[in-house]
C-alpha atoms as a PDB file:
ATOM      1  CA  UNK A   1      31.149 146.028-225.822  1.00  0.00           C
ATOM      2  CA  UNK A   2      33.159 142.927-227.591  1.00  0.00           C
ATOM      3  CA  UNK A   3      31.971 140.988-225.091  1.00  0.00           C
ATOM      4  CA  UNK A   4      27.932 141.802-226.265  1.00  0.00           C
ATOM      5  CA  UNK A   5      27.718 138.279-228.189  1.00  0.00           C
ATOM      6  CA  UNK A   6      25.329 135.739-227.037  1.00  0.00           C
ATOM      7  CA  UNK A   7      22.615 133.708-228.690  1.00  0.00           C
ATOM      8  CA  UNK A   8      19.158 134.390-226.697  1.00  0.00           C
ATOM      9  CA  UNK A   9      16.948 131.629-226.693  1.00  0.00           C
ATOM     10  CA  UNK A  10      19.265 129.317-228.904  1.00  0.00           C
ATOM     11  CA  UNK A  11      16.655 126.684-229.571  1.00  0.00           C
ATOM     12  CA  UNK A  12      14.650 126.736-232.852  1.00  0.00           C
ATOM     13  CA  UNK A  13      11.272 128.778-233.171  1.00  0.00           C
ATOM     14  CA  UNK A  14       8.896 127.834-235.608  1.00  0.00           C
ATOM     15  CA  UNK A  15       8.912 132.186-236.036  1.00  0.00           C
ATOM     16  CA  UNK A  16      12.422 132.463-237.029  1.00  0.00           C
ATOM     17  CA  UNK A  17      15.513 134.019-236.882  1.00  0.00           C
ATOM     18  CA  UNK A  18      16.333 137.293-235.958  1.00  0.00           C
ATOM     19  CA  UNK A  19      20.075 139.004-236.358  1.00  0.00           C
ATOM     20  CA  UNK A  20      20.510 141.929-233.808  1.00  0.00           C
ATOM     21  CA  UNK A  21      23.259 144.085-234.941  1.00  0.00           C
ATOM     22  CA  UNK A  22      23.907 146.519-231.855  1.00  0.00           C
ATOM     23  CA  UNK A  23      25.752 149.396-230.346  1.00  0.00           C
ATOM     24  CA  UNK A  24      23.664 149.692-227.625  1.00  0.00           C
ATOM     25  CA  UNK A  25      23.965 146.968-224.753  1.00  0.00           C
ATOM     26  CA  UNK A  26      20.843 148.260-222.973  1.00  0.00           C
ATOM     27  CA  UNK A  27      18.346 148.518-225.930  1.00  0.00           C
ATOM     28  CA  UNK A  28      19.695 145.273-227.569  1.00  0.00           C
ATOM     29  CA  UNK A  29      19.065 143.285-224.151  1.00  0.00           C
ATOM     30  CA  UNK A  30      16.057 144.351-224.225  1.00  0.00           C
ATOM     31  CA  UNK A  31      15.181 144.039-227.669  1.00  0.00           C
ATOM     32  CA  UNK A  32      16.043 140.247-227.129  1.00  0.00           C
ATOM     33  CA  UNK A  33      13.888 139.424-224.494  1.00  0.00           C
ATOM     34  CA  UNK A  34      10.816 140.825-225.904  1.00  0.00           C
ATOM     35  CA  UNK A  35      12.016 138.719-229.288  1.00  0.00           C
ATOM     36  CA  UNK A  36      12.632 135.853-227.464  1.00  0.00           C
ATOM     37  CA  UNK A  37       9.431 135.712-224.968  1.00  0.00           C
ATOM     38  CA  UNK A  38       7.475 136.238-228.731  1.00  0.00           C
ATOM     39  CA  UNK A  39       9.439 132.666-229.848  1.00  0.00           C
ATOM     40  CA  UNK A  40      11.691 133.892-231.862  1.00  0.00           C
ATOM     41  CA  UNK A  41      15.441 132.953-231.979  1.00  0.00           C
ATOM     42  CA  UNK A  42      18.146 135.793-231.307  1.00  0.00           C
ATOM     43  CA  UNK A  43      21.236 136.412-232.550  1.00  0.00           C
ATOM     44  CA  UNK A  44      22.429 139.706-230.927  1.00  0.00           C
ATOM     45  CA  UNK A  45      26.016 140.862-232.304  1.00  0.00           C
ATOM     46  CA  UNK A  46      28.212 143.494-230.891  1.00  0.00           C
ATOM     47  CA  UNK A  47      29.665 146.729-232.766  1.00  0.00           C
ATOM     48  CA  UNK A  48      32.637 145.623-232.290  1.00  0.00           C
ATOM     49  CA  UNK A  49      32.317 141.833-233.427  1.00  0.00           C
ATOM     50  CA  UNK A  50      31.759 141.049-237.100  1.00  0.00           C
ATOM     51  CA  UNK A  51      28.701 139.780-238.448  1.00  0.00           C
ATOM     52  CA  UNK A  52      28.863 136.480-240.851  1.00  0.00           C
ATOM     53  CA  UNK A  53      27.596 135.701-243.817  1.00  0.00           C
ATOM     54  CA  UNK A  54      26.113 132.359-242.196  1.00  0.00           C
ATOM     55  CA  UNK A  55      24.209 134.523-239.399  1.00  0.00           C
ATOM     56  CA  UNK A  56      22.900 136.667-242.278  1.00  0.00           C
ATOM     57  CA  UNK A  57      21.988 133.696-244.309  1.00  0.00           C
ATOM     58  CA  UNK A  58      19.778 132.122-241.713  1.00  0.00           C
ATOM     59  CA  UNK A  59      18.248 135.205-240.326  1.00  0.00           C
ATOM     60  CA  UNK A  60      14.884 136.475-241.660  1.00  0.00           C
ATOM     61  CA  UNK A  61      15.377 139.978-240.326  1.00  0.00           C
ATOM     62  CA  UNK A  62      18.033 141.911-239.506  1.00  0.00           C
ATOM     63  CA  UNK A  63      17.782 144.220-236.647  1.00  0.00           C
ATOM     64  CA  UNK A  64      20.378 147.113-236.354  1.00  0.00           C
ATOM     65  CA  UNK A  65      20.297 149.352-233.129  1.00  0.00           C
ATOM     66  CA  UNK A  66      22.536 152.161-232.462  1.00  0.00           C
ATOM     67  CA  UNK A  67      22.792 155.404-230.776  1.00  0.00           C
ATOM     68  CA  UNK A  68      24.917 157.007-233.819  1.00  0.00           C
ATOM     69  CA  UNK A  69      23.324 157.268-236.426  1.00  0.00           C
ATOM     70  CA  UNK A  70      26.867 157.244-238.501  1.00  0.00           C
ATOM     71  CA  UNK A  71      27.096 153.713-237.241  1.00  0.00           C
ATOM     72  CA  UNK A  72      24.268 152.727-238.537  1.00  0.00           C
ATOM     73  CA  UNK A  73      24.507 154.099-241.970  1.00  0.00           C
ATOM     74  CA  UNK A  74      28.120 152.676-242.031  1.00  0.00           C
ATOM     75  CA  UNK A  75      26.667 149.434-240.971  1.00  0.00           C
ATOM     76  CA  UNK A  76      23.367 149.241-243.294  1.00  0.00           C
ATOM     77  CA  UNK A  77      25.564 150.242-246.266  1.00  0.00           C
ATOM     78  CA  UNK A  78      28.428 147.352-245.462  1.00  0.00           C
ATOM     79  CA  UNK A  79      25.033 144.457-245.259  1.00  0.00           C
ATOM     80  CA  UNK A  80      24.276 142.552-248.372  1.00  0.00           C
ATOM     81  CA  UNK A  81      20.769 142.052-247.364  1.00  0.00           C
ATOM     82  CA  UNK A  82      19.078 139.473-249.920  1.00  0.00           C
ATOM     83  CA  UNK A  83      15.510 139.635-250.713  1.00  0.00           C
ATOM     84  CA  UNK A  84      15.423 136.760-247.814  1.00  0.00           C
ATOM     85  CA  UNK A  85      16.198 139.336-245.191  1.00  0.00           C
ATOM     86  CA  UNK A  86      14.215 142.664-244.010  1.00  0.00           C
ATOM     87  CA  UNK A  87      15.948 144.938-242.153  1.00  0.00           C
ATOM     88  CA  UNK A  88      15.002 147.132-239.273  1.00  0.00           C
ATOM     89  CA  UNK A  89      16.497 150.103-237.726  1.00  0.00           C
ATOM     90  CA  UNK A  90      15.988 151.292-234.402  1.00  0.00           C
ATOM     91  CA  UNK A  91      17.501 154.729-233.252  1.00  0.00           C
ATOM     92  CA  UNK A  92      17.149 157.705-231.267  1.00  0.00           C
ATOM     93  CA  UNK A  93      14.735 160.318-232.274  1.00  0.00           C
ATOM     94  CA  UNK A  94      15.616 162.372-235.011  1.00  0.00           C
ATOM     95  CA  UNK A  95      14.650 164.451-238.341  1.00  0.00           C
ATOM     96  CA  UNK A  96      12.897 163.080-241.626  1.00  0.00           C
ATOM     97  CA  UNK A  97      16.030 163.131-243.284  1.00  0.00           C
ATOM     98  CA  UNK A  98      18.041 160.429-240.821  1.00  0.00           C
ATOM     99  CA  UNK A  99      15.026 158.493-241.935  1.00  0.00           C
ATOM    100  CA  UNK A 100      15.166 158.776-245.594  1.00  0.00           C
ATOM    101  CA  UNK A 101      18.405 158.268-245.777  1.00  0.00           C
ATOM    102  CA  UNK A 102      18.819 154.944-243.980  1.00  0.00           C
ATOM    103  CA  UNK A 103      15.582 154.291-246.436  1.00  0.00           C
ATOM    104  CA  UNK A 104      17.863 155.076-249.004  1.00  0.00           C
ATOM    105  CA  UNK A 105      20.520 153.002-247.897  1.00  0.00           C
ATOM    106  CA  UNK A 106      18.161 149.571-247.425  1.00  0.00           C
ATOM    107  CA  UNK A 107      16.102 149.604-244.447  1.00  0.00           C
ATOM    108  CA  UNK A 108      12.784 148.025-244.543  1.00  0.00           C
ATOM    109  CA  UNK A 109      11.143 149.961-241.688  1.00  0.00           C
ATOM    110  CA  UNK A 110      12.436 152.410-238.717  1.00  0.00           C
ATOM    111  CA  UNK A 111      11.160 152.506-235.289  1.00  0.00           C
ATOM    112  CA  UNK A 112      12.283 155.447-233.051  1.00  0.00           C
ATOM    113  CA  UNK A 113      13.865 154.415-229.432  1.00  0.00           C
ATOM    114  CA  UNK A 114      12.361 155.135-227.151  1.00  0.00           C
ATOM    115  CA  UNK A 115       9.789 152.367-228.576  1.00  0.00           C
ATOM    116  CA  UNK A 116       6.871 149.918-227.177  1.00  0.00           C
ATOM    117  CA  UNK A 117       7.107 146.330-227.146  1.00  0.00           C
ATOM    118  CA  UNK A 118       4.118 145.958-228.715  1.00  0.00           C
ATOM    119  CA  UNK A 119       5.274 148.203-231.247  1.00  0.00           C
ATOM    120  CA  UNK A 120       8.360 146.605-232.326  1.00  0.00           C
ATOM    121  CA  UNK A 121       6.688 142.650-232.789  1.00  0.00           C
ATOM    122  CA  UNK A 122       4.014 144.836-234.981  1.00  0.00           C
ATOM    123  CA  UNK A 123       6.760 146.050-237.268  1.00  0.00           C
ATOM    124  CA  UNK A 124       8.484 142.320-236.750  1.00  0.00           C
ATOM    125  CA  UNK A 125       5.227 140.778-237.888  1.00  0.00           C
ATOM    126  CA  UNK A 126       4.745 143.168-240.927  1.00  0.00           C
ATOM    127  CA  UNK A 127       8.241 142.647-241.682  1.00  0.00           C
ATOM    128  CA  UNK A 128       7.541 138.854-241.487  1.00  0.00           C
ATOM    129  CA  UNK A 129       4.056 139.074-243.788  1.00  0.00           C
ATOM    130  CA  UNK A 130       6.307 141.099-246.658  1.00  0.00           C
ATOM    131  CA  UNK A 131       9.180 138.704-246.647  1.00  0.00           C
ATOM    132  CA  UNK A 132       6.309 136.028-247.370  1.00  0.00           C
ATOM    133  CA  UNK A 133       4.478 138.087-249.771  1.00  0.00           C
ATOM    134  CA  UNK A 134       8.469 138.210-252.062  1.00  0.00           C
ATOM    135  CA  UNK A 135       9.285 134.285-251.905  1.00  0.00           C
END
């Protein structure tokens, strides 16, 4: 999984930025191609590979996808998320109270894998129109 770090679509987008944090090779890829065919610029990030402060700085929204949801509440607490960046988790289906507590710990919206494409640039839009509404 180390070797899950690649910059999709590396030119600038006139949409943005958009950090993928992910333990899941198979969603992430695809996450990044439906972000990427929208015009937005991906930078997808491996568990196993650290994050920087840099990537965070430039990235509007910060995507995390796991499998565990452990992982991601280890993960969302260790982000410093600024009032520049949204975050978004995606994971498996689960109970209310996986959801409130990432909610708790500083996500900005959830969506359940299995997911549609069209569902995830709706909650990438809204996520967009909020971050607008706070600058």
């Amino acid at each position: 999984m180390s070797a899950l770090r690649a910059q999709v679509g590396a030119s600038p987008s006139l949409k943005g930025t958009i950090l993928v944090i992910s333990s899941n090779l198979c969603t992430s890829a695809s996450v990044s191609e439906i972000l990427r065919r929208a015009g937005y610029r991906v930078d997808l990030v491996g568990e196993e590979t650290n994050w920087t402060n840099t990537q965070l700085a430039h990235s509007e929204i910060v995507i995390l996808i796991g499998c565990n949801r452990r992982w991601i509440e280890q993960v969302c607490s260790s982000i410093k998320c600024s009032a520049a960046n949204r975050l978004l988790i995606v994971l498996g289906p689960d109970d209310v109270d996986a959801r409130v507590s990432l909610f708790e710990l500083g996500a900005d919206a959830y969506l359940a894998d299995p997911f549609a494409p069209a569902e995830l640039l709706a909650r990438i839009t809204s996520l967009t129109r909020a971050q607008k509404c706070t600058l």
